[in-house]
C-alpha atoms as a PDB file:
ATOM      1  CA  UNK A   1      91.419  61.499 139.495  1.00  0.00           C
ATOM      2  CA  UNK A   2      91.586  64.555 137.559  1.00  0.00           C
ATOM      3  CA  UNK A   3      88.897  67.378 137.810  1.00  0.00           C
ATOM      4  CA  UNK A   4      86.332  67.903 135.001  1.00  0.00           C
ATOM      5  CA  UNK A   5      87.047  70.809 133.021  1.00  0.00           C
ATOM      6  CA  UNK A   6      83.974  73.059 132.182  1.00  0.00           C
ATOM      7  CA  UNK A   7      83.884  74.677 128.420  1.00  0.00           C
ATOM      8  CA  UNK A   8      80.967  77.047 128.263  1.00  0.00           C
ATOM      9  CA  UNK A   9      80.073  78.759 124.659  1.00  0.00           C
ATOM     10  CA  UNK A  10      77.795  81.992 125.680  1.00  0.00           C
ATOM     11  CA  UNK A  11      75.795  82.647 122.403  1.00  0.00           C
ATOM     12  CA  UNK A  12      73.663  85.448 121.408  1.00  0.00           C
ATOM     13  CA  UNK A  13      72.036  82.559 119.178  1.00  0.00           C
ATOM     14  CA  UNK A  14      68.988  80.643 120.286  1.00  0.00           C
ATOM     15  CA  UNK A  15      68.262  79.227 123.589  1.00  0.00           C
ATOM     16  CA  UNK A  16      66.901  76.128 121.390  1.00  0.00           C
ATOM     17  CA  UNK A  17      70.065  75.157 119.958  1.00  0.00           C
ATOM     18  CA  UNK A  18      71.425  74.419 123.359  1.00  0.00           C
ATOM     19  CA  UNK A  19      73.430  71.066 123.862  1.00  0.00           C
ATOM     20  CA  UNK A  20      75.430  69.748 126.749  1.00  0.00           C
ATOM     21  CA  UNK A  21      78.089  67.114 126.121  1.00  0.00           C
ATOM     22  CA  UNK A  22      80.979  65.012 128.363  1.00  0.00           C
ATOM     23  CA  UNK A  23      84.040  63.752 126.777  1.00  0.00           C
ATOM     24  CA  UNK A  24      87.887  62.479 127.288  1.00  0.00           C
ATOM     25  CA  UNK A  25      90.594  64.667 125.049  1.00  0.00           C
ATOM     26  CA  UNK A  26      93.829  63.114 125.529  1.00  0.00           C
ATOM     27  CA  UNK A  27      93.130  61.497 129.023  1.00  0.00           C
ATOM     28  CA  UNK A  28      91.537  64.996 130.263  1.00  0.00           C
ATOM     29  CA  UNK A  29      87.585  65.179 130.591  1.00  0.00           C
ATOM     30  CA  UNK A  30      85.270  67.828 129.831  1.00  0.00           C
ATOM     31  CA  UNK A  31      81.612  69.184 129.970  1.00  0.00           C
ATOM     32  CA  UNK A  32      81.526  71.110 127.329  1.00  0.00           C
ATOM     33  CA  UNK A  33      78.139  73.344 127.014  1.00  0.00           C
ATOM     34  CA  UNK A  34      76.633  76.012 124.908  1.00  0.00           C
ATOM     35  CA  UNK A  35      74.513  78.443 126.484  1.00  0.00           C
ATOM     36  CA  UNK A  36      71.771  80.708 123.965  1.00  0.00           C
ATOM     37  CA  UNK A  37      70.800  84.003 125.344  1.00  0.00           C
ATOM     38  CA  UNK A  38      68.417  84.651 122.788  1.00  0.00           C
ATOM     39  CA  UNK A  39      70.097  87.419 121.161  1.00  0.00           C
ATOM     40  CA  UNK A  40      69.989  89.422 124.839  1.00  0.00           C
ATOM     41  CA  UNK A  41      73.488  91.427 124.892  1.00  0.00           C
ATOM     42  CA  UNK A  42      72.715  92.157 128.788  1.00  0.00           C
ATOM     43  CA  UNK A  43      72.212  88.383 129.619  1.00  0.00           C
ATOM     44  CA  UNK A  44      75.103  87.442 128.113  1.00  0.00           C
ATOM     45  CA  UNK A  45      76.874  90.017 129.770  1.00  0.00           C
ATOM     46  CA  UNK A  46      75.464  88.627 133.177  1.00  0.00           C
ATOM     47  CA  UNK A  47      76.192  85.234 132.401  1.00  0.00           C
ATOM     48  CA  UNK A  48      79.637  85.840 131.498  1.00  0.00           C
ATOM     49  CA  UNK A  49      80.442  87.972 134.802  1.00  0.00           C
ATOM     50  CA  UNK A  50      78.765  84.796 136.961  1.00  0.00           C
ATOM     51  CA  UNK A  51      80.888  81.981 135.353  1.00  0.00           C
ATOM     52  CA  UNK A  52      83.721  84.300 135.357  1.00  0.00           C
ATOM     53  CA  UNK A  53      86.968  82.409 137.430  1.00  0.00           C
ATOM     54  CA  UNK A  54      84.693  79.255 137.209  1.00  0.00           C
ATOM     55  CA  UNK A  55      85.232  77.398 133.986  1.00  0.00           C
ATOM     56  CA  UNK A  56      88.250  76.517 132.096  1.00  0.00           C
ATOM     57  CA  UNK A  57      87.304  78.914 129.225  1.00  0.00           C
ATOM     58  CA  UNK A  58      84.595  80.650 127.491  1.00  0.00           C
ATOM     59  CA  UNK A  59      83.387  80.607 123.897  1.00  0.00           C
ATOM     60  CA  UNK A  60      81.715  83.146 122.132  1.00  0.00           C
ATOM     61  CA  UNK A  61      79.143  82.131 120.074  1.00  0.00           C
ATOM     62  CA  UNK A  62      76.328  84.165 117.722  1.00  0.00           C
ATOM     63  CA  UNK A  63      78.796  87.019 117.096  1.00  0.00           C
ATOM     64  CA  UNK A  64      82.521  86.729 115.843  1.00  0.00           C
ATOM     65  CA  UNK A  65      85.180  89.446 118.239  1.00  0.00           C
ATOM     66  CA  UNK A  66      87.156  90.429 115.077  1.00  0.00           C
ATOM     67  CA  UNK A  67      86.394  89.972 111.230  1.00  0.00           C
ATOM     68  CA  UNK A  68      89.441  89.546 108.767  1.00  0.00           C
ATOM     69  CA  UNK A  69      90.430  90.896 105.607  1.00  0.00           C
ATOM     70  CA  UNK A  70      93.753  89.708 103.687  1.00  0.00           C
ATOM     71  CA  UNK A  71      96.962  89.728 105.445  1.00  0.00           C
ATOM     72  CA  UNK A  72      96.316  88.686 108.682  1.00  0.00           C
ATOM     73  CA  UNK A  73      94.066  92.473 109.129  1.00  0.00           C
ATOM     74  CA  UNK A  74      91.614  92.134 111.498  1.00  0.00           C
ATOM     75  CA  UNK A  75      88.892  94.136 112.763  1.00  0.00           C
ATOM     76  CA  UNK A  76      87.326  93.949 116.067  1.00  0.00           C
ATOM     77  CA  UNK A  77      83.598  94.132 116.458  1.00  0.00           C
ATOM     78  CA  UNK A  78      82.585  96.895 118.741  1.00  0.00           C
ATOM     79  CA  UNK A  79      79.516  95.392 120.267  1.00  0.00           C
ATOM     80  CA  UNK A  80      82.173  92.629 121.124  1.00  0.00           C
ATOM     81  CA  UNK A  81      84.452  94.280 123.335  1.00  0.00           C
ATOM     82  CA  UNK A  82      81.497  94.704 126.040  1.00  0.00           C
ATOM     83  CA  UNK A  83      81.218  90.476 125.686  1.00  0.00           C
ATOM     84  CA  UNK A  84      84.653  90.222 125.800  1.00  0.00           C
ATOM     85  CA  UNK A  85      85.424  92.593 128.901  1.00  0.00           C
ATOM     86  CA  UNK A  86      82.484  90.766 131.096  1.00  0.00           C
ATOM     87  CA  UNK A  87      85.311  88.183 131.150  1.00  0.00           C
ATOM     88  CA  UNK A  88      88.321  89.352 133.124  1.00  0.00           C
ATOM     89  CA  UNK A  89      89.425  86.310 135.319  1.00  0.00           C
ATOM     90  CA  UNK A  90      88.861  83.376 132.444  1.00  0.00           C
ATOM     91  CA  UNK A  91      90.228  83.095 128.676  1.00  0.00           C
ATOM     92  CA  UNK A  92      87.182  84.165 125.239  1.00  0.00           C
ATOM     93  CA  UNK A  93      87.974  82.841 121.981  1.00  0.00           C
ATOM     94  CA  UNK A  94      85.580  83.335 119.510  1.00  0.00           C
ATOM     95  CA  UNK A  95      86.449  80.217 116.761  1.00  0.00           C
ATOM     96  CA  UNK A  96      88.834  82.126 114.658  1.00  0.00           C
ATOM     97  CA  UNK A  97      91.921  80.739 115.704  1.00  0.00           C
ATOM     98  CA  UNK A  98      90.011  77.554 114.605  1.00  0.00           C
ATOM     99  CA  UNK A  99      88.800  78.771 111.629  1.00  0.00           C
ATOM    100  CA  UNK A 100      91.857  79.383 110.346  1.00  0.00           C
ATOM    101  CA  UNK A 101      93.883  76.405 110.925  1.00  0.00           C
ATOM    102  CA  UNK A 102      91.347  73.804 111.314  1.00  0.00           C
ATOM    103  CA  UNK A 103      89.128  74.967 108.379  1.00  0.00           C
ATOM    104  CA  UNK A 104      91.820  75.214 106.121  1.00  0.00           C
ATOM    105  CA  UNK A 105      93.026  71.913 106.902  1.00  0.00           C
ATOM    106  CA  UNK A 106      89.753  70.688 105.801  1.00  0.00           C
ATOM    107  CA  UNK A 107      89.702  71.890 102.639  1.00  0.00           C
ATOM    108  CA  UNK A 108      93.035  70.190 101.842  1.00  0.00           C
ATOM    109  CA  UNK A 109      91.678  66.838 102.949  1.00  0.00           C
ATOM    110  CA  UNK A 110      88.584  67.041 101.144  1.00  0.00           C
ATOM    111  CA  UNK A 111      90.905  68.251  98.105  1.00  0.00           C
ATOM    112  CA  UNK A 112      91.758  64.584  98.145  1.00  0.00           C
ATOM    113  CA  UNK A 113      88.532  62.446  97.544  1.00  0.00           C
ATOM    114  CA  UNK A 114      87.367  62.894  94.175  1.00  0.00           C
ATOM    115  CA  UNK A 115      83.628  63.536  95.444  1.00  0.00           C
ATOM    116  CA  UNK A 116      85.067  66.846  96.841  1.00  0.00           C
ATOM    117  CA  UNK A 117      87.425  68.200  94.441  1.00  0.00           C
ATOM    118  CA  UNK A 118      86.878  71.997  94.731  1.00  0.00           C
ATOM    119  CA  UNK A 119      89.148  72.871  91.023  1.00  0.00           C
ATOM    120  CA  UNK A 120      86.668  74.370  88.816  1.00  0.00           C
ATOM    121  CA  UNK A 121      83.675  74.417  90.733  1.00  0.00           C
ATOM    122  CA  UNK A 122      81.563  77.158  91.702  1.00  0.00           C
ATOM    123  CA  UNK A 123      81.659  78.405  95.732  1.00  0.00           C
ATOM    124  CA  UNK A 124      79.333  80.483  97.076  1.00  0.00           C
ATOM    125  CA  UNK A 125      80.867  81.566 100.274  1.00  0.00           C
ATOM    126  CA  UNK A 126      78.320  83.457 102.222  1.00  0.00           C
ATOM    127  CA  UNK A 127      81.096  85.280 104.384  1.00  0.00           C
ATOM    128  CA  UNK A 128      84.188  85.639 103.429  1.00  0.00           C
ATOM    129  CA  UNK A 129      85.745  88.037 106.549  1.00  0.00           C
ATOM    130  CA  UNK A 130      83.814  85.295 109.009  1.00  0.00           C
ATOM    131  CA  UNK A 131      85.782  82.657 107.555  1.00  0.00           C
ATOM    132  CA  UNK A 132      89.085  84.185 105.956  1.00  0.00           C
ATOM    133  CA  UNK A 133      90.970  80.735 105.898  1.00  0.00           C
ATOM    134  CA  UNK A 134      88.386  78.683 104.733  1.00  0.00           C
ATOM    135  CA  UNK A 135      88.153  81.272 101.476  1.00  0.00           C
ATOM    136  CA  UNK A 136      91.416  81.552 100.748  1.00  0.00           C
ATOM    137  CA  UNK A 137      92.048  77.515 100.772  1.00  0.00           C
ATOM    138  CA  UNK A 138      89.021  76.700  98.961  1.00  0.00           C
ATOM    139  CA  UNK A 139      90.427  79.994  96.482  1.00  0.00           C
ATOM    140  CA  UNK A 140      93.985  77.666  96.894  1.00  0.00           C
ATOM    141  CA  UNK A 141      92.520  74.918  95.291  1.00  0.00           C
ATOM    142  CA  UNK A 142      90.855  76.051  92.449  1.00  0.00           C
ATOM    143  CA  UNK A 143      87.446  76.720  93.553  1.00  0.00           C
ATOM    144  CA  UNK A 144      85.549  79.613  91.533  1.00  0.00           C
ATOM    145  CA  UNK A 145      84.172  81.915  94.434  1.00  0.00           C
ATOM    146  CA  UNK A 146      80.991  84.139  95.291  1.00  0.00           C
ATOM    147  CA  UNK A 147      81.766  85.910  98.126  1.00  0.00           C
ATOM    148  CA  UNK A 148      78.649  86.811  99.319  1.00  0.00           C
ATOM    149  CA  UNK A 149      79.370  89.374 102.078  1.00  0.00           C
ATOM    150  CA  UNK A 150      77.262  92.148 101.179  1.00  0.00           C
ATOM    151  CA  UNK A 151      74.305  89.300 100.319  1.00  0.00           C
ATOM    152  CA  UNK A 152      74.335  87.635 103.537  1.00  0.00           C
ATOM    153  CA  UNK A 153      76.088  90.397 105.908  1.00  0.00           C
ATOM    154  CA  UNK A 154      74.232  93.609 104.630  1.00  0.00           C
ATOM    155  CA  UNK A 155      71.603  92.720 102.461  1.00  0.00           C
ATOM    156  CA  UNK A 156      72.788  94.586  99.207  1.00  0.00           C
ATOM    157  CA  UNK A 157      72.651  92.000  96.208  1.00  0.00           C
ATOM    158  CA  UNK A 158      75.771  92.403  94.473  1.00  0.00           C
ATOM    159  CA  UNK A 159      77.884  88.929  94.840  1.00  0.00           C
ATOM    160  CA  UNK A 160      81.700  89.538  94.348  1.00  0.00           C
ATOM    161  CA  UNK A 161      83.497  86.854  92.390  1.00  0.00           C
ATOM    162  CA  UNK A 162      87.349  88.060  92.171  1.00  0.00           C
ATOM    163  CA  UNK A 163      89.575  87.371  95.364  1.00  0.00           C
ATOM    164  CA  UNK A 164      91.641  90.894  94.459  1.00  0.00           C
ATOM    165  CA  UNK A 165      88.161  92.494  94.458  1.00  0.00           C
ATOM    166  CA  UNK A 166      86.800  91.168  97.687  1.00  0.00           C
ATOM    167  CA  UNK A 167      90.119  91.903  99.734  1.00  0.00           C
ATOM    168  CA  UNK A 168      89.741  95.544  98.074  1.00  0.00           C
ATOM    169  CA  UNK A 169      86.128  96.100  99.941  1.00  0.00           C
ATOM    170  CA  UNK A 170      86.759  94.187 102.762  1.00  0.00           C
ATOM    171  CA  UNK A 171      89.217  96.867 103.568  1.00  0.00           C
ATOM    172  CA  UNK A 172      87.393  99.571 102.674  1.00  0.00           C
ATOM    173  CA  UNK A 173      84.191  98.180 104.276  1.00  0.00           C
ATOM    174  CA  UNK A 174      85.513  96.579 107.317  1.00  0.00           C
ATOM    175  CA  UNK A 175      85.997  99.592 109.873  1.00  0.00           C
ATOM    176  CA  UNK A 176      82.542 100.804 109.094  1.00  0.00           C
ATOM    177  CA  UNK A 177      81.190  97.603 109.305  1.00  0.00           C
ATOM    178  CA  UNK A 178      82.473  96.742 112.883  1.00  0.00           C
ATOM    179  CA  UNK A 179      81.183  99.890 114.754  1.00  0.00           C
ATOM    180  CA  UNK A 180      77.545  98.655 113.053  1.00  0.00           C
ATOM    181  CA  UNK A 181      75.096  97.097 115.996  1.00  0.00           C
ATOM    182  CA  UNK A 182      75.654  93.621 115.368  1.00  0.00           C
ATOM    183  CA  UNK A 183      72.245  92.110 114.955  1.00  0.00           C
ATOM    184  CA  UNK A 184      71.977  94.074 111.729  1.00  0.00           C
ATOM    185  CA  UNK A 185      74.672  92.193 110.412  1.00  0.00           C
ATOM    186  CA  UNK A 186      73.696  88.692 112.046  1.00  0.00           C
ATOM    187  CA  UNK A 187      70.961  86.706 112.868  1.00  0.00           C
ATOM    188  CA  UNK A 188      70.520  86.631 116.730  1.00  0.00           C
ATOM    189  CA  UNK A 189      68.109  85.234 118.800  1.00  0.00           C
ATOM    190  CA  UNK A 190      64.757  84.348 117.719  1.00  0.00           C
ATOM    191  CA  UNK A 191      66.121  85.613 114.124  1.00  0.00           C
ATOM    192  CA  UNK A 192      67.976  82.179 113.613  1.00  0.00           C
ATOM    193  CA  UNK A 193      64.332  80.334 114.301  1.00  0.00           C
ATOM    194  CA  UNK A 194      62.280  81.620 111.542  1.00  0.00           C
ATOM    195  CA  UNK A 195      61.837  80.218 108.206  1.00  0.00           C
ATOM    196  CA  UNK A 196      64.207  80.658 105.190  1.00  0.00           C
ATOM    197  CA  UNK A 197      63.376  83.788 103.208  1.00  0.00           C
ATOM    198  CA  UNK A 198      63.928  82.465  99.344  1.00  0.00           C
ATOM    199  CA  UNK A 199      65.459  85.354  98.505  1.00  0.00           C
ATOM    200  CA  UNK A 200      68.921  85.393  96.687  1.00  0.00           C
ATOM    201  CA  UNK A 201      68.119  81.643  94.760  1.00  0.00           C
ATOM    202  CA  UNK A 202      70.190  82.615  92.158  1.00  0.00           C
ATOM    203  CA  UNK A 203      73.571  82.512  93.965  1.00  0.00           C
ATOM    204  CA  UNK A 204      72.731  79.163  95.764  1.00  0.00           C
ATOM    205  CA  UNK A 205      71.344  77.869  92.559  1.00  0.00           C
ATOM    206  CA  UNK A 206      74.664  78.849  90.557  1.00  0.00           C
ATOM    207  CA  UNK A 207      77.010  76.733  92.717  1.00  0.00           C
ATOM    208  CA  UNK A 208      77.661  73.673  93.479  1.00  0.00           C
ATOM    209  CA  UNK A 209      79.039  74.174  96.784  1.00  0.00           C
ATOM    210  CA  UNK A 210      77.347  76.108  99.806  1.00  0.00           C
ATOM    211  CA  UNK A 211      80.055  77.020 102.009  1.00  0.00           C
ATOM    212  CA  UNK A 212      80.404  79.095 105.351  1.00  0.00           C
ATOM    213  CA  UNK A 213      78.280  79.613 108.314  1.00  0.00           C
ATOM    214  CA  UNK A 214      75.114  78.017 108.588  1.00  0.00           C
ATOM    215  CA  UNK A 215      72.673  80.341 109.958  1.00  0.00           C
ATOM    216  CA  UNK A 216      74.128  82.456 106.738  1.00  0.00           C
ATOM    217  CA  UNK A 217      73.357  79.811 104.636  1.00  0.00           C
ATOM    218  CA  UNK A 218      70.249  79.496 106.366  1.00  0.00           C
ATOM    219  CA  UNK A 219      68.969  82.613 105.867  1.00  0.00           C
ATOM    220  CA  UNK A 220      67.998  82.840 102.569  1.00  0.00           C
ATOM    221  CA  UNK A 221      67.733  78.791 102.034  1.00  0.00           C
ATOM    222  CA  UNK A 222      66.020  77.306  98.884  1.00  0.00           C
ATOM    223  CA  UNK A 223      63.202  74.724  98.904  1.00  0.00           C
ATOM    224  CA  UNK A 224      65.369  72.492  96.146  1.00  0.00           C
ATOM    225  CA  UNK A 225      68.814  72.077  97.143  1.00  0.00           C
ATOM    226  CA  UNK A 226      69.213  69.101  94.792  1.00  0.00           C
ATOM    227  CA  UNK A 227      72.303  67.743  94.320  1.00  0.00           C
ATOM    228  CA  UNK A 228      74.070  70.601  96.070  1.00  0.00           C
ATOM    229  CA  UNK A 229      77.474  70.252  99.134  1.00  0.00           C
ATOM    230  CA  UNK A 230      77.211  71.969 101.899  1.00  0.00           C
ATOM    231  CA  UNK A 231      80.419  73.067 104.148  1.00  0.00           C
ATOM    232  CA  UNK A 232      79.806  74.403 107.096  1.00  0.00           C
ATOM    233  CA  UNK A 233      79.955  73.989 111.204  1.00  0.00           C
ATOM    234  CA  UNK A 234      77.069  74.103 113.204  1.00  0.00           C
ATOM    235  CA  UNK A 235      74.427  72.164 112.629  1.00  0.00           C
ATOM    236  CA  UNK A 236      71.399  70.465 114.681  1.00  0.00           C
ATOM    237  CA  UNK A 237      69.803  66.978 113.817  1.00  0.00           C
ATOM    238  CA  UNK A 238      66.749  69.449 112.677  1.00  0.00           C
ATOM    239  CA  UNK A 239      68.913  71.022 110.052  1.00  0.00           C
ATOM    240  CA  UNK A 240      70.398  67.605 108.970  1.00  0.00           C
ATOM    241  CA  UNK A 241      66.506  66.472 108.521  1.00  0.00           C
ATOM    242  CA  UNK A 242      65.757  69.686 106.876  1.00  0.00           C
ATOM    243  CA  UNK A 243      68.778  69.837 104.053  1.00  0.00           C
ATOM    244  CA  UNK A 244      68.169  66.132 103.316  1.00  0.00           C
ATOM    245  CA  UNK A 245      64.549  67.316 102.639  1.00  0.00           C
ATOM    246  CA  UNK A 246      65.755  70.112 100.128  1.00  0.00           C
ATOM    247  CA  UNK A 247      67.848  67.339  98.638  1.00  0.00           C
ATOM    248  CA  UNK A 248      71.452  68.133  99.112  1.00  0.00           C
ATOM    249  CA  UNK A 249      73.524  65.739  98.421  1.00  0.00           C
ATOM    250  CA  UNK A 250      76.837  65.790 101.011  1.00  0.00           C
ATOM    251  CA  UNK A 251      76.731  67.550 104.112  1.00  0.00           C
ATOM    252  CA  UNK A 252      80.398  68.446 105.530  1.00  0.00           C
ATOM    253  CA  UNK A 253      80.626  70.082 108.615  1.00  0.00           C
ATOM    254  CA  UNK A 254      83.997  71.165 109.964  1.00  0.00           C
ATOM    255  CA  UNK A 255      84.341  70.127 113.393  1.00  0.00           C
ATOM    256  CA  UNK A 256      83.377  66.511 114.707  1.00  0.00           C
ATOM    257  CA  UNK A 257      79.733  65.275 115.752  1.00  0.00           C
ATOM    258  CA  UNK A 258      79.670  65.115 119.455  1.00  0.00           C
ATOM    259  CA  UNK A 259      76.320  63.336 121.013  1.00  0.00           C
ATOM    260  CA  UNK A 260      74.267  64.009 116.901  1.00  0.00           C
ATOM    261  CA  UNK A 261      75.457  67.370 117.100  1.00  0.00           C
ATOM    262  CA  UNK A 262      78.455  69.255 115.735  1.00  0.00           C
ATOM    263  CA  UNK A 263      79.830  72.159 117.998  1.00  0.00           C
ATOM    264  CA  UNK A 264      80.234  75.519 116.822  1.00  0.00           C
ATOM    265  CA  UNK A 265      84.695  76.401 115.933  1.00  0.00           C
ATOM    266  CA  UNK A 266      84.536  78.922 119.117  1.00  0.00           C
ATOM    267  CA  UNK A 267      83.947  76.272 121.608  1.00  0.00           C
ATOM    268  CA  UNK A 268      86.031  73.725 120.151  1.00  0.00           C
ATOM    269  CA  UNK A 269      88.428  76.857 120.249  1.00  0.00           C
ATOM    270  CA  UNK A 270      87.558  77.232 123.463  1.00  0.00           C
ATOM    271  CA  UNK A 271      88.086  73.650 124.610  1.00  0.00           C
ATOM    272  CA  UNK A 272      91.910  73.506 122.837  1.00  0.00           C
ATOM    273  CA  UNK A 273      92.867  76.453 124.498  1.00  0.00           C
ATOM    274  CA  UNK A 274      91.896  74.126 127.836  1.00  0.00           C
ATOM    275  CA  UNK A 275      93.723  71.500 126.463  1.00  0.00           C
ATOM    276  CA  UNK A 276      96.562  73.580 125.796  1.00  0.00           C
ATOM    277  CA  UNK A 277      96.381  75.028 129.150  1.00  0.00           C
ATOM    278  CA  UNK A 278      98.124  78.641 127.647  1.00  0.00           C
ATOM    279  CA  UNK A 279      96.479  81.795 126.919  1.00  0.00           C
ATOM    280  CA  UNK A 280      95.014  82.707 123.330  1.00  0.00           C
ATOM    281  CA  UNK A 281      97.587  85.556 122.273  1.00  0.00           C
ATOM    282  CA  UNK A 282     100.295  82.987 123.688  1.00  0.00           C
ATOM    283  CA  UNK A 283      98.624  80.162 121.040  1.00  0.00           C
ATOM    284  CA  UNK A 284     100.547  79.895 117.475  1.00  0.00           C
ATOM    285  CA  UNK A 285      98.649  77.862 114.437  1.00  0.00           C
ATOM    286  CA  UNK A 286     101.244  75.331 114.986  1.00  0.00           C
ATOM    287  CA  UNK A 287     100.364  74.620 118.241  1.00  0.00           C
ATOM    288  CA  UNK A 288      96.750  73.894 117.015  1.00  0.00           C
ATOM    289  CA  UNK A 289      97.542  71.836 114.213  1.00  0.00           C
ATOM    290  CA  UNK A 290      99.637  69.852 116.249  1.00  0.00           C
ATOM    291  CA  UNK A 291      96.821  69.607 118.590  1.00  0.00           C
ATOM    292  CA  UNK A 292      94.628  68.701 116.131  1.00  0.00           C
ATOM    293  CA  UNK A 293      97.242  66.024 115.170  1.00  0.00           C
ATOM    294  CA  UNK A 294      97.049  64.209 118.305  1.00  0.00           C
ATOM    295  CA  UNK A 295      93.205  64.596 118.249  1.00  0.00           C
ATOM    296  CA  UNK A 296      92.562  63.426 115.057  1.00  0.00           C
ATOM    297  CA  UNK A 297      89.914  65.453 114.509  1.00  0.00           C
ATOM    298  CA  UNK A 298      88.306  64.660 110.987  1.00  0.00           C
ATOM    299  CA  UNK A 299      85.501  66.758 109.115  1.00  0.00           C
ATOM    300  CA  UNK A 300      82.295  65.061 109.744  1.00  0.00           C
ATOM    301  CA  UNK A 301      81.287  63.547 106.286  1.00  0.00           C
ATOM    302  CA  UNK A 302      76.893  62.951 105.929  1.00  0.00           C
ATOM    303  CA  UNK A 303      75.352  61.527 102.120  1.00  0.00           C
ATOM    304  CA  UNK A 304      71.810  62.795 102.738  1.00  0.00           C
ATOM    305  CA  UNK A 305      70.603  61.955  99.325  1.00  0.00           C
ATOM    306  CA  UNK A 306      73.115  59.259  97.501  1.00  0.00           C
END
């Protein structure tokens, strides 16, 4: 009988988003776990350095170890390396690798069905360098973008809606931006349980797709969401209950509902790379879309209000 292999996502996120899953991948079984620290750097740290050598792989969760620009360009986050370094006997992905193979593969499938074609409609993508692939396909097919990176990220209310123009201050920005403590640009800890600040309504109001992370989309959420699609990743049966209240219409989230839940793209990361049994720098996109392949991992598809 083969051993259980342990996936544990460490997240500077909430303790109360916590979930705890077994499953079979391909005749191998997991326990697959996310652990919130609250948004406390040192516990992370510590839990990190005790699970160290004892799991099959970490993911990193609540914080992102490099943001992307155009070209491949990426930047790494410096409150990230200390994560990252607590780690020195077992593999830490943070989703990317994920995010930009899986997440553009996404797109193209819900490019298909008519209900999601994304040629001519209006995107606000609440971060663009947290989710490079899944901009540049939805860009790919059409879609008219917001990139709202300095909205969501930094708080400054200018919306950029030109691909050329984005990739110009993502450059620019980027290297500043990385050094930056990272709860300023993200919501940690108890920051992801408050309530919605209805802030920036115009941008959500303007499209008709909300795409990107959810606690970004979160942050500034609308009471009436009517009629709006949401594309995202991580979401909680709470959130489910709460967009169908604020009446969007489709909820798509990325990666597959395990147990009512949908993991975070860092631990799924983290569990291919298990799967895989190779190291992350060794990993090519090919090897996860074939992986993905043999998975058949589909988007989960909800109609909250049909």
């Amino acid at each position: 009988m083969r051993k259980l292999k342990e996936v544990v996502s460490v997240s500077l996120g909430s303790s109360r988003r916590d979930h705890e899953v077994e499953v079979e991948l391909l005749g191998e079984k997991f326990k697959i776990k996310r652990i919130g620290t609250d948004g406390d750097f040192k516990k992370s740290i510590e839990l990190l350095k005790q699970l160290d050598g004892k799991v099959a792989s970490f993911g990193l969760g609540g914080i992102d170890i490099y943001l992307y620009a155009s070209g491949g360009k990426r930047y790494k986050i410096r409150d990230a390396k200390k994560l990252v370094k607590a780690a020195g006997n077992t593999d830490v992905v943070d989703g990317s690798g994920l995010k930009n193979t899986l997440e553009r593969e996404v797109v193209k499938k819900l490019q298909a069905n008519p209900d999601f074609d994304f040629n001519g409609k209006k995107v606000l993508m609440v971060s663009a360098v947290d989710r490079f692939g899944m901009a540049e396909a939805l860009h790919e097919a059409g879609a008219e973008l917001i990139f709202g990176d300095l909205v969501f990220g930094l708080n400054i209310p200018i919306a950029i809606r030109k691909m050329k123009t984005f990739k110009i201050i993502a450059r620019i920005a980027l290297p500043i931006v990385t050094k930056m403590p990272f709860k300023i640009l993200y919501p940690t800890g108890s920051e992801q349980e408050k309530a919605p600040k209805e802030k920036y309504k115009k941008y959500y109001y303007e499209a008709d797709i909300i795409a990107g992370d959810f606690l970004f989309i979160r942050k500034y959420l609308p009471e009436d969401l009517t009629g709006k699609i949401i594309l995202t990743n991580t979401v909680t049966p709470a959130d489910i209950e709460d967009l169908q209240k604020r009446g969007v219409k489709f909820l798509i989230t990325t990666t597959p509902e395990m147990n009512g839940r949908s993991f975070g793209t860092n631990v799924m990361e983290a569990t291919l790379i298990a799967l895989l049994n190779k190291r992350p720098d060794m990993i090519t996109s090919q090897d996860y879309l074939d992986l993905l392949d043999k998975l058949d991992f589909q988007p989960r598809i909800e109609a909250l209000n049909i």
